[in-house]
Protein backbone atom coordinates (compact mmCIF):
# COMPACT_ATOMS: atom_id res chain seq x y z
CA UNK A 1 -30.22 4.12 -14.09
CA UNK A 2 -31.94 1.26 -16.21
CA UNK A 3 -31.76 -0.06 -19.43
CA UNK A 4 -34.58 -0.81 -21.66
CA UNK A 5 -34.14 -4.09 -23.44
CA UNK A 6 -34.29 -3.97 -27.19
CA UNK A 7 -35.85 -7.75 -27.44
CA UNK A 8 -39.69 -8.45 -28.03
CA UNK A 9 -39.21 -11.33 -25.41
CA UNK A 10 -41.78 -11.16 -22.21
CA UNK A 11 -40.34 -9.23 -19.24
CA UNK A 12 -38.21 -10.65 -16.82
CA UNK A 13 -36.70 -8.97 -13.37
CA UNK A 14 -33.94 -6.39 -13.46
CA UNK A 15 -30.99 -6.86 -11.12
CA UNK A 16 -28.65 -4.10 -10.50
CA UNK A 17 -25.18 -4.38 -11.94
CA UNK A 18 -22.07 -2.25 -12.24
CA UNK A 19 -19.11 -2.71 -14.75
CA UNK A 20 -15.60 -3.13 -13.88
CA UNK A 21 -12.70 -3.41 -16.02
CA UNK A 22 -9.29 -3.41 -16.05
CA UNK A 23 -8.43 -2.35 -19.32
CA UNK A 24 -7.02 1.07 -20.03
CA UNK A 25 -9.17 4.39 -21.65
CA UNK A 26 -11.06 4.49 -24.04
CA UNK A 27 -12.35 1.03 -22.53
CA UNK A 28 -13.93 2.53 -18.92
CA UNK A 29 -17.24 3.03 -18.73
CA UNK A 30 -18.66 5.10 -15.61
CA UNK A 31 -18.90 2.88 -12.61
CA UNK A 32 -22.40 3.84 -11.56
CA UNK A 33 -24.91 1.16 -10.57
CA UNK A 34 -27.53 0.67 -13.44
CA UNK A 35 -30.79 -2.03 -13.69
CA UNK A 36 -30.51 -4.31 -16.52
CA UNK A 37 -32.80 -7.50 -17.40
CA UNK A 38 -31.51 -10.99 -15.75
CA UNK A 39 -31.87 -12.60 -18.85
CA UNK A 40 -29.24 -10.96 -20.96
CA UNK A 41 -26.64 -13.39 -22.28
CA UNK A 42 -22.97 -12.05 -23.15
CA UNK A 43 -24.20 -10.66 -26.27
CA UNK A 44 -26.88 -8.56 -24.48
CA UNK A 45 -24.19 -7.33 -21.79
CA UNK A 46 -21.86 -6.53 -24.40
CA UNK A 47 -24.48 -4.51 -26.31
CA UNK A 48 -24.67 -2.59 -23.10
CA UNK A 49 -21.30 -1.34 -22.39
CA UNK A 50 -20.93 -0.86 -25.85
CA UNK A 51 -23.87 1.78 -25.47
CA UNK A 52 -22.54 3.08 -22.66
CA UNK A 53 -19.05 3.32 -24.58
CA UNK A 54 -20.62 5.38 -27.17
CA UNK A 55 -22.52 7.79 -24.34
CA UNK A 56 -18.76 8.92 -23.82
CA UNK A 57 -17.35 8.73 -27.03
CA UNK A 58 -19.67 9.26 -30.10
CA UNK A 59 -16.76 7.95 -32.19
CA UNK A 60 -16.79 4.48 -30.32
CA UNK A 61 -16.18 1.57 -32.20
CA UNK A 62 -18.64 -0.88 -31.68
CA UNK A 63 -16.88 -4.45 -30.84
CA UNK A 64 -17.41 -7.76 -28.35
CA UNK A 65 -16.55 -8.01 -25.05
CA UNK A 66 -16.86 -11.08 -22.63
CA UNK A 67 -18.14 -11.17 -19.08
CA UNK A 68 -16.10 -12.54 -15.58
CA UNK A 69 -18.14 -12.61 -12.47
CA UNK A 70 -16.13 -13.92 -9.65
CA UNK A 71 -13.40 -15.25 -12.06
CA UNK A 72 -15.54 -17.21 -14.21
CA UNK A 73 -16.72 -16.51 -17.54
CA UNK A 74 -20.41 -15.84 -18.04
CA UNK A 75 -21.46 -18.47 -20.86
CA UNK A 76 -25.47 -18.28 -20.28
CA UNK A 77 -27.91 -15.72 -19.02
CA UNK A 78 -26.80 -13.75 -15.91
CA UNK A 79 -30.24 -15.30 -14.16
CA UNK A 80 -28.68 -18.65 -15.03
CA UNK A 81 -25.39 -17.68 -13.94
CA UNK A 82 -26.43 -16.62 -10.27
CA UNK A 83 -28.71 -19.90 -10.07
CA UNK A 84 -26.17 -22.19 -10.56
CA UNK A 85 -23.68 -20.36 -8.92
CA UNK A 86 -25.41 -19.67 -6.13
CA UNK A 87 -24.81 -15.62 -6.21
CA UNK A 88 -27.63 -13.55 -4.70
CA UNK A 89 -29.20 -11.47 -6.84
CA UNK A 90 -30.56 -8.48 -4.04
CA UNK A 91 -27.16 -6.86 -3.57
CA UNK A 92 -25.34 -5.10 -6.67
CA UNK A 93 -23.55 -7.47 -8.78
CA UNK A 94 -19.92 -6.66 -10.21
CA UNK A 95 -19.40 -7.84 -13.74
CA UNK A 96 -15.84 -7.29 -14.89
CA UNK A 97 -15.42 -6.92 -18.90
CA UNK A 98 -12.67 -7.67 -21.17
CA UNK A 99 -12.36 -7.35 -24.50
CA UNK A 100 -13.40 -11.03 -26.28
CA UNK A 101 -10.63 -13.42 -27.72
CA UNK A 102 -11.44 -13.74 -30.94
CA UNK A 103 -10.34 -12.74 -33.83
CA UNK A 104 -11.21 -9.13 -35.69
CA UNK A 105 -9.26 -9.67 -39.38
CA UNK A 106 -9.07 -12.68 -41.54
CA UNK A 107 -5.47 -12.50 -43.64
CA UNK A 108 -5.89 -13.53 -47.26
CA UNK A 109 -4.96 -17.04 -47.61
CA UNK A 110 -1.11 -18.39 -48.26
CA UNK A 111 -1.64 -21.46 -50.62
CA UNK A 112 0.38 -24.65 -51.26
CA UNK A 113 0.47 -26.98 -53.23
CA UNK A 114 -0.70 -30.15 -51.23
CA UNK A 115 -1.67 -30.38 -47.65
CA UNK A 116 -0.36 -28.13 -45.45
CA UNK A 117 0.81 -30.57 -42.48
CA UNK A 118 2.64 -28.64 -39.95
CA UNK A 119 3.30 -25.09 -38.79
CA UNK A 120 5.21 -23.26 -36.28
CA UNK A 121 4.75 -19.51 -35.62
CA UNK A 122 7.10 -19.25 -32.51
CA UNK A 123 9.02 -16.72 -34.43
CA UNK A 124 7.28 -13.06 -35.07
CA UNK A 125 9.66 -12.44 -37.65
CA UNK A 126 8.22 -15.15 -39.68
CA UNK A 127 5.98 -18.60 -40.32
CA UNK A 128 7.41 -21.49 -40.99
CA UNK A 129 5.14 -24.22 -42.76
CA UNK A 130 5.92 -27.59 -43.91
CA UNK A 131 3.32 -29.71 -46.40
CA UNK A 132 2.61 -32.76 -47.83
CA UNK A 133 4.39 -32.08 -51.39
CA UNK A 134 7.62 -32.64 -48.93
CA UNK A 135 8.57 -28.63 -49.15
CA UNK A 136 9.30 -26.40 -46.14
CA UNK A 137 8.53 -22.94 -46.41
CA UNK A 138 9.23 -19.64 -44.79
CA UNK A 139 6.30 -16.91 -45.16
CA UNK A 140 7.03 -13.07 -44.28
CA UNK A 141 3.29 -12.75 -43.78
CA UNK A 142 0.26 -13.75 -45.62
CA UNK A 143 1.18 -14.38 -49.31
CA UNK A 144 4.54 -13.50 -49.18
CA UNK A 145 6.92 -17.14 -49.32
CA UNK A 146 10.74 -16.15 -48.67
CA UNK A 147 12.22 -19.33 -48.67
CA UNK A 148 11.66 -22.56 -49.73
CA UNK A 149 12.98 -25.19 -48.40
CA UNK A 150 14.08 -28.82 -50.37
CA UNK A 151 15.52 -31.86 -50.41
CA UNK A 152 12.62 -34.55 -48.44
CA UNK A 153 11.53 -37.10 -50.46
CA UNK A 154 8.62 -37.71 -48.37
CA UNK A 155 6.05 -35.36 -46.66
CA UNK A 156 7.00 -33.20 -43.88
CA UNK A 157 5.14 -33.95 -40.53
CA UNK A 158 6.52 -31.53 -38.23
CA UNK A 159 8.85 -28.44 -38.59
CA UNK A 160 10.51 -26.52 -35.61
CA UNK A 161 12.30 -23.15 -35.57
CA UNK A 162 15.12 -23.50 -33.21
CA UNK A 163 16.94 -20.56 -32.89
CA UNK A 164 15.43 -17.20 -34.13
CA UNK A 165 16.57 -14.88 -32.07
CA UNK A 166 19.74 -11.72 -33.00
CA UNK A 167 20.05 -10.36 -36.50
CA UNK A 168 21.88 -13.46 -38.14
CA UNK A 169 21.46 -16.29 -39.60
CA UNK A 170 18.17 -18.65 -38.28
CA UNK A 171 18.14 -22.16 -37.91
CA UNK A 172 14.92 -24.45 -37.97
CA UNK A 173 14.25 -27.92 -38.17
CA UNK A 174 11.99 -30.28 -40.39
CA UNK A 175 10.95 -33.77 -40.12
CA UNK A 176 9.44 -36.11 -43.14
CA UNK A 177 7.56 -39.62 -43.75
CA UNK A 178 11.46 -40.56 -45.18
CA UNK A 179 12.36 -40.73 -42.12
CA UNK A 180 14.99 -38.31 -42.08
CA UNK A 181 15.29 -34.84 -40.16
CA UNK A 182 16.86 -32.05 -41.74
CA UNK A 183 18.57 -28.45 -40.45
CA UNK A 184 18.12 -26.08 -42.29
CA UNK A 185 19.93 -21.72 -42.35
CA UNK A 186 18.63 -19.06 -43.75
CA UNK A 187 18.80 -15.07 -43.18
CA UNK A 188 15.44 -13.94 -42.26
CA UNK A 189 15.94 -10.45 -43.33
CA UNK A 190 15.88 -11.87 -46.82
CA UNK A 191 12.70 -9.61 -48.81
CA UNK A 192 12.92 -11.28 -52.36
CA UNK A 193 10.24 -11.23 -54.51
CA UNK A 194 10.97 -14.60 -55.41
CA UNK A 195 11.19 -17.30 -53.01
CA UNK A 196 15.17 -18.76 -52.54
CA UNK A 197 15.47 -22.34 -52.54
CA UNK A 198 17.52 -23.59 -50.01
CA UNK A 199 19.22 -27.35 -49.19
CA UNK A 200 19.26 -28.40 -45.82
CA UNK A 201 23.16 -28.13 -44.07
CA UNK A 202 22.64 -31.45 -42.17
CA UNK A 203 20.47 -34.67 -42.30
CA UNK A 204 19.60 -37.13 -39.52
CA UNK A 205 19.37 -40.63 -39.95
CA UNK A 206 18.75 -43.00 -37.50
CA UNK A 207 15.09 -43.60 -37.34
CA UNK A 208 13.43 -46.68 -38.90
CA UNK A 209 10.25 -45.45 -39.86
CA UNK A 210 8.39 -41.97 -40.26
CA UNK A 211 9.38 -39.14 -37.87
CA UNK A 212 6.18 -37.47 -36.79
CA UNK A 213 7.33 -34.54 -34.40
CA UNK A 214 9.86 -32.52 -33.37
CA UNK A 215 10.86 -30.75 -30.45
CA UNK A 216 14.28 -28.11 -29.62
CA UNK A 217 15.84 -28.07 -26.42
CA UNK A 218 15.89 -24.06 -25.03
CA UNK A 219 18.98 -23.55 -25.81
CA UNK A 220 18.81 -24.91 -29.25
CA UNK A 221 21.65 -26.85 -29.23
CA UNK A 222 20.07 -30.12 -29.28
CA UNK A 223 16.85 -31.45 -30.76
CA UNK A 224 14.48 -34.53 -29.83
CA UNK A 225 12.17 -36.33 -32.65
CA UNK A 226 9.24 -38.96 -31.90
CA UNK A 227 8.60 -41.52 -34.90
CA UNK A 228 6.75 -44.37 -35.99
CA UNK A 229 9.51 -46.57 -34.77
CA UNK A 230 7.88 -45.61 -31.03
CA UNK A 231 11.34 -44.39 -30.35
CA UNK A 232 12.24 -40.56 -29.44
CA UNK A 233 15.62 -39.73 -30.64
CA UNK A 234 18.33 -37.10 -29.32
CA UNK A 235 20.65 -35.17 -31.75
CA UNK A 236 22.43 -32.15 -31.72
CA UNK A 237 21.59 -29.13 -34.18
CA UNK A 238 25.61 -27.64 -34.66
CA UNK A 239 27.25 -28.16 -38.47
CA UNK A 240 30.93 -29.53 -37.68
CA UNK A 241 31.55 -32.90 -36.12
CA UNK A 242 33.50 -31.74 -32.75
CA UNK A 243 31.07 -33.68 -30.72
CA UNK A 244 31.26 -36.84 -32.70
CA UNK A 245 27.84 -37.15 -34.21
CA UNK A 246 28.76 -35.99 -37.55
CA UNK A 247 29.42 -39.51 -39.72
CA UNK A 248 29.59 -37.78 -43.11
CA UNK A 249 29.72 -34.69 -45.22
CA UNK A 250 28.86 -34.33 -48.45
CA UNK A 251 29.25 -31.41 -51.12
CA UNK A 252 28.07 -31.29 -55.00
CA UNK A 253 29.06 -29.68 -58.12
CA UNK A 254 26.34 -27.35 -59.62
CA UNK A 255 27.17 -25.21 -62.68
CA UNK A 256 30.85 -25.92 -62.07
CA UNK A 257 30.98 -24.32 -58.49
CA UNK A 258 31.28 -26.47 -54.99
CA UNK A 259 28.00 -25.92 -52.76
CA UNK A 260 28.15 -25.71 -49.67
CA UNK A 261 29.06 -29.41 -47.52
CA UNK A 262 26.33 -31.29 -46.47
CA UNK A 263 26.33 -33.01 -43.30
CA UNK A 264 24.48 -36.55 -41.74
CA UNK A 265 24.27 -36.90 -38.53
CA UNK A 266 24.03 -39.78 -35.94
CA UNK A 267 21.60 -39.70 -32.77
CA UNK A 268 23.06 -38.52 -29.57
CA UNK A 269 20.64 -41.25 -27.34
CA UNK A 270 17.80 -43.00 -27.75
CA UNK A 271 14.44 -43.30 -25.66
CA UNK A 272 12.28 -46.36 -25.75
CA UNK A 273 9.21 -47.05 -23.89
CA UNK A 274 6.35 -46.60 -25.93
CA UNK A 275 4.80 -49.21 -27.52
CA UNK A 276 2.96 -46.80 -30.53
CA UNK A 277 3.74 -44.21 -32.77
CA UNK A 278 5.15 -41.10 -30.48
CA UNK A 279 2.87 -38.53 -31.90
CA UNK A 280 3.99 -35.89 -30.26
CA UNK A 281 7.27 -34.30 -28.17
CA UNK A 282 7.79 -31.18 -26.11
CA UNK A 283 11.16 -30.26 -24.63
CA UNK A 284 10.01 -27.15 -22.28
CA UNK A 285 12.80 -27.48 -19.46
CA UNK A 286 16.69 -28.28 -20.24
CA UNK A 287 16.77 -31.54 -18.10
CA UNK A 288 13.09 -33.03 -19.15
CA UNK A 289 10.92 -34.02 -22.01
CA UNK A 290 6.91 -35.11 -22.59
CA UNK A 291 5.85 -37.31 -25.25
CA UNK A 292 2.39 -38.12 -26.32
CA UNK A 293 1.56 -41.74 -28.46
CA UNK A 294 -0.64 -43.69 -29.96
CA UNK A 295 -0.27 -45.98 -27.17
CA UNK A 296 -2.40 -43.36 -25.10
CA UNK A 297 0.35 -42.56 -23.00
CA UNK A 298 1.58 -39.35 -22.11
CA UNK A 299 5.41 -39.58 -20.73
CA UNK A 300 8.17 -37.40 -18.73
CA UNK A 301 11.47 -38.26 -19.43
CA UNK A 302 14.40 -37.65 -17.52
CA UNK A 303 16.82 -36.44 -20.64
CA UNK A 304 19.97 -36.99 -18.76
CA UNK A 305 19.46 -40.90 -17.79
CA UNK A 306 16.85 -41.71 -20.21
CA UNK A 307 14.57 -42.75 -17.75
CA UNK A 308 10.84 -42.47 -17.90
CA UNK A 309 9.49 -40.57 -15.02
CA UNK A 310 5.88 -40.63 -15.13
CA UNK A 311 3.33 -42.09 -17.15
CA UNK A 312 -0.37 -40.40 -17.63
CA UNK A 313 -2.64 -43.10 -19.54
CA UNK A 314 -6.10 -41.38 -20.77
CA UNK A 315 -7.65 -44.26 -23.03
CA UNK A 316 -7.10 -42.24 -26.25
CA UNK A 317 -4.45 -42.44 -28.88
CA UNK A 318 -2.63 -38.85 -29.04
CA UNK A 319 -1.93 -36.80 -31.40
CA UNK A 320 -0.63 -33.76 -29.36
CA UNK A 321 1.07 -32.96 -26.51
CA UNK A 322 1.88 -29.09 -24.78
CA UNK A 323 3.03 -27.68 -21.66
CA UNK A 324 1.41 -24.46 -20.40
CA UNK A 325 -0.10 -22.54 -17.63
CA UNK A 326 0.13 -21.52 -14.66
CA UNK A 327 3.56 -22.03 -13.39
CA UNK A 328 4.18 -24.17 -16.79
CA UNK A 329 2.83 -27.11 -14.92
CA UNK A 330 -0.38 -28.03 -17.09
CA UNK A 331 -0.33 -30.99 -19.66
CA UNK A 332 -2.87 -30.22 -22.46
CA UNK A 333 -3.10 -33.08 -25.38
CA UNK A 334 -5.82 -34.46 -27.30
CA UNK A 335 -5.79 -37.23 -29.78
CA UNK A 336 -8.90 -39.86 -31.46
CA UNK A 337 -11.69 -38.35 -29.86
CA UNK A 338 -12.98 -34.57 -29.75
CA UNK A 339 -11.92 -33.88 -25.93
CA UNK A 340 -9.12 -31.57 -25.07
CA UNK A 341 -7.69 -33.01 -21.60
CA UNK A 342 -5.73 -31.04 -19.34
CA UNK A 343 -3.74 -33.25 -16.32
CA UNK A 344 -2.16 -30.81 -13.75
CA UNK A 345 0.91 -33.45 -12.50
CA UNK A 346 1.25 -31.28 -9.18
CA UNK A 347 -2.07 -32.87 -7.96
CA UNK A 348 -2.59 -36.53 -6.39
CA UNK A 349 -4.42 -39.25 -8.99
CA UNK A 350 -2.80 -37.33 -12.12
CA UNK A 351 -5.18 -39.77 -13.97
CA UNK A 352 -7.96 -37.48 -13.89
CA UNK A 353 -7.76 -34.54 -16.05
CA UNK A 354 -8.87 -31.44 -14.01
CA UNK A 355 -10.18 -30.10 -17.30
CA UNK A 356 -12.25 -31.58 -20.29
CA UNK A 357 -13.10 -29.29 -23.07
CA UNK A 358 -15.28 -31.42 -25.85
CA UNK A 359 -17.10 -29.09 -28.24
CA UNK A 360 -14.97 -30.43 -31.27
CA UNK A 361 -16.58 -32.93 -33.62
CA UNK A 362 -13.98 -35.30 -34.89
CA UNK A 363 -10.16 -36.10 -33.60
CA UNK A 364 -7.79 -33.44 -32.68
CA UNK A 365 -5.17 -32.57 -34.72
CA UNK A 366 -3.00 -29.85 -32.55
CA UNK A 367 -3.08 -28.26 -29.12
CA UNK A 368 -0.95 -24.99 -28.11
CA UNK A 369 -0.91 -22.86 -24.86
CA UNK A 370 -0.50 -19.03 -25.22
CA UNK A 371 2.84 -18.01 -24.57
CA UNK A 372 2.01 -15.43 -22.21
CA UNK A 373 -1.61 -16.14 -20.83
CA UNK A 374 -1.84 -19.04 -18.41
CA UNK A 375 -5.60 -19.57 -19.15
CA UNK A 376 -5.58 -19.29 -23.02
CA UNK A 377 -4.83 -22.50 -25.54
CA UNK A 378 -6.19 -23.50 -29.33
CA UNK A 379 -6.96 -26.57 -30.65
CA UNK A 380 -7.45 -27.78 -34.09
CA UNK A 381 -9.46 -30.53 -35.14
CA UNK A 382 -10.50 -32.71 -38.12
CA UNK A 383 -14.20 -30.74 -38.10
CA UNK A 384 -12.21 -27.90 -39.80
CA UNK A 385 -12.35 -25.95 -36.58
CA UNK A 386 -9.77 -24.20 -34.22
CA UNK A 387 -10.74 -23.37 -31.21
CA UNK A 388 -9.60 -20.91 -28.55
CA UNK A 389 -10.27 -22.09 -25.06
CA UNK A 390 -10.33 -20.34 -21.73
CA UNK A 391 -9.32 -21.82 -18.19
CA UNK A 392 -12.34 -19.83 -16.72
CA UNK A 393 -14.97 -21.22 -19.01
CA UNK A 394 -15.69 -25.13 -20.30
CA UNK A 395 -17.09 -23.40 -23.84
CA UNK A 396 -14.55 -22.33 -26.63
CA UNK A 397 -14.18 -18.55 -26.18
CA UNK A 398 -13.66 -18.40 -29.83
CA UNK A 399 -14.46 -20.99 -33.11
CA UNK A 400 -12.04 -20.19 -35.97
CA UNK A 401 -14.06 -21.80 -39.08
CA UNK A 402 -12.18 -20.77 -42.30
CA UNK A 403 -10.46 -23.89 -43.28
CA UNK A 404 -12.86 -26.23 -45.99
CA UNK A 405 -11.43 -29.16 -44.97
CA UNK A 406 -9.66 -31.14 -41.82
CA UNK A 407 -7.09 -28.82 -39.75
CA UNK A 408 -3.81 -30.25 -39.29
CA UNK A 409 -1.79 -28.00 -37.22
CA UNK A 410 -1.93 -24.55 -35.72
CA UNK A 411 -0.29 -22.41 -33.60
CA UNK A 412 0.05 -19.04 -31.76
CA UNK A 413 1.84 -16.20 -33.95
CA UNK A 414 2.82 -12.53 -32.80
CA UNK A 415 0.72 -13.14 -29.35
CA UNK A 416 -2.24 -11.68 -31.10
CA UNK A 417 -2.36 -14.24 -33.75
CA UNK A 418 -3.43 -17.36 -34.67
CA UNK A 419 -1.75 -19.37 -37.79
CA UNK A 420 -3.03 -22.70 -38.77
CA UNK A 421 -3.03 -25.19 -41.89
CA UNK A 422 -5.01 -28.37 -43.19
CA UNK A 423 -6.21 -30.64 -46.14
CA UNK A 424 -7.50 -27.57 -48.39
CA UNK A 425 -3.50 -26.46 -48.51
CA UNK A 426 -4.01 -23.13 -47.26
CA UNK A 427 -2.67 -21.05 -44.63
CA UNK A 428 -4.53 -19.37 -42.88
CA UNK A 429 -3.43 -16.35 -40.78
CA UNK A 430 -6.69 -15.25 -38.12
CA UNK A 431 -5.27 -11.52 -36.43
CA UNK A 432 -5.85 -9.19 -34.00
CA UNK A 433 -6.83 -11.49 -31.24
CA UNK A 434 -6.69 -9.89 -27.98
CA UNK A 435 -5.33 -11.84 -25.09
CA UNK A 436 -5.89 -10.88 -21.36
């Protein structure tokens, strides 16, 4: 069987191909051998088995699909592929298709009122958001705000939802430029109209200067912070004072009737090593924690003795720090320069990243791994971008442009979506991604 190209271009050679997939009917197409032109890109191919979707189903739906040969994505023309590769093109080749990560809906816009600076979507239930006017907030989906949360004087850098799991209450955690963290309760099942306003149930003090990230142990009983100080401080999320971190409670008067105490808390421990801002913290295993900084260090630390077990210098202040893939064993951060560098710790001269991705334009702002997918992350960037990334390709599978201004954080939401925020003070919610 062949296929005649649609394109005005000169002719090139055919090779003969057959499609393979793994996904599930209505996705199959017939696994005969056909001749197609060695020139077709991923848009060509995906034209193809599109066509050959529709032979089967005159309902199909037309809709992009990306290309693996031998594990790798195809990012140029299939003749360029096998050239480079070094793939003979006499025998049939196997192309396996899946279905392309990108997104397929754009959610209206959530807006704030200043810059949206932080965002964590860990949670399907809900978002949780903080900004720049020094308000936390808790969105159902887009455009619906549940709960607000107040009581910073400064803006929030980073928020963290620590325990969202069972029907009752939730607990997440905020950090601000007044140097203060702040836990925070709410019932998630809440469906208002109007958003409540809630007060935070403890506040941590301890830091000297502004606390830029914030990271929950598993089990959610503790949480670490990295500041301005170049510190990274230890404290533990529960409301009484049994463990002795609890120096104060305090309760107020409104409209005659006692509120509910109000707790400040003390830091369990204190980590010091860096010798910048600590941008960023991750606390993926019970026992160890990473840190990023702006002294382009990235750091394990042993949580138990405080002692700093590796070091990974990369010439680049940091911004972000995550801990992903295979085996939850790869380091991806980026920081004052538009590559995305990925360190795998398990090989010898960690030093060297064993990937670079660099199709931003300006600094990066966020990095995430996929919580199920070893081989997918985002980035977000001050060129207004995120950017879903691959394993098997160095090109961004997907470019999320919506934002008008700098992105400042984003994150993974639902598995299938991607929720981000920036300088225009929007939220933006990108769906329907689909992850393989």
């Amino acid at each position: 069987m062949e296929i005649e190209r649609e394109t005005n271009e000169g002719n090139s050679r055919r090779i003969q191909v057959r499609f393979i997939t793994k996904l599930k009917a209505p996705y199959k197409v017939p696994t005969t051998a056909i001749a197609i032109p060695s020139d077709l890109s991923r848009l060509g191919l995906s034209s193809i088995v599109n066509k050959l979707l529709q032979a089967v189903d005159s309902e199909w739906k037309t809709e992009p699909f990306d290309f693996l040969i031998d594990g790798e994505l195809v990012r140029m023309s299939l003749e360029q592929f096998l050239l480079v590769k070094g793939i003979s093109a006499e025998k049939i080749l196997e192309i396996e298709y899946i279905r392309a990560v990108a997104p397929r809906k754009e959610e209206e816009p959530s807006p704030h009122d200043d810059w949206v600076s932080a965002v964590d979507g860990s949670s399907p239930r809900f978002i949780l958001t903080g900004c720049y006017n020094s308000l936390g907030r808790i969105w159902k989906q887009a455009g619906w705000c549940t709960h607000i949360l107040e009581g910073h004087s400064g803006a929030i850098s980073s928020v963290r939802i620590i325990n969202s799991e069972g029907a009752g209450s939730v607990t997440v955690a905020t950090a601000s430029k007044d140097r203060t963290l702040r836990l925070w309760k709410f019932d998630a099942e809440d469906s208002t109209d109007h958003p409540a306003r809630i007060r935070a149930f403890k506040i941590l003090r301890g830091h000297n200067a502004s606390v830029h990230s914030i990271a929950a142990k598993t089990s959610g009983d503790m949480i670490c912070s990295g500041s301005w100080d170049c510190t990274i401080n230890l404290w533990r999320t529960n409301d009484t004072d049994t463990n002795g971190d609890a120096v104060s409670i305090k309760k107020r008067k409104v409209n005659n009737k006692i509120e509910e105490s109000q707790s400040e808390g003390e830091a369990v421990s204190t980590l010091v090593g860096h010798t910048q801002c600590v941008s960023s913290v991750i606390w993926p295993q019970q026992d160890t924690i990473y840190s990023a900084s702006w002294d382009h260090s990235v750091r394990k630390w042993d949580v138990e003795t405080g002692k700093d077990l590796s070091d990974i210098f990369c010439g680049k202040a940091l911004n972000c720090i995550d801990i992903g893939g295979e085996g939850l064993a790869l380091i991806a951060a980026g920081g004052s320069d538009p590559v995305l560098r990925i360190w795998d710790p398990r090989k010898p001269g960690t030093s060297a990243p064993v990937f670079q991705f660099s199709s931003h334009s300006s600094w990066i702002s966020a990095c995430k791994w996929h919580n199920t997918s070893p081989l997918h992350l985002l980035s977000s960037s001050y060129d207004g971008k995120v950017m879903l990334w691959d394993l098997r390709t160095a090109w961004p599978v997907s470019i999320i442009d919506t934002h008008k201004d700098k992105v400042l954080c984003a994150d993974w939401w639902k598995g299938d979506c991607v929720v981000s925020g920036g300088v225009d003070a929007q939220l933006r919610i990108s769906s329907d991604i689909s992850i393989q």
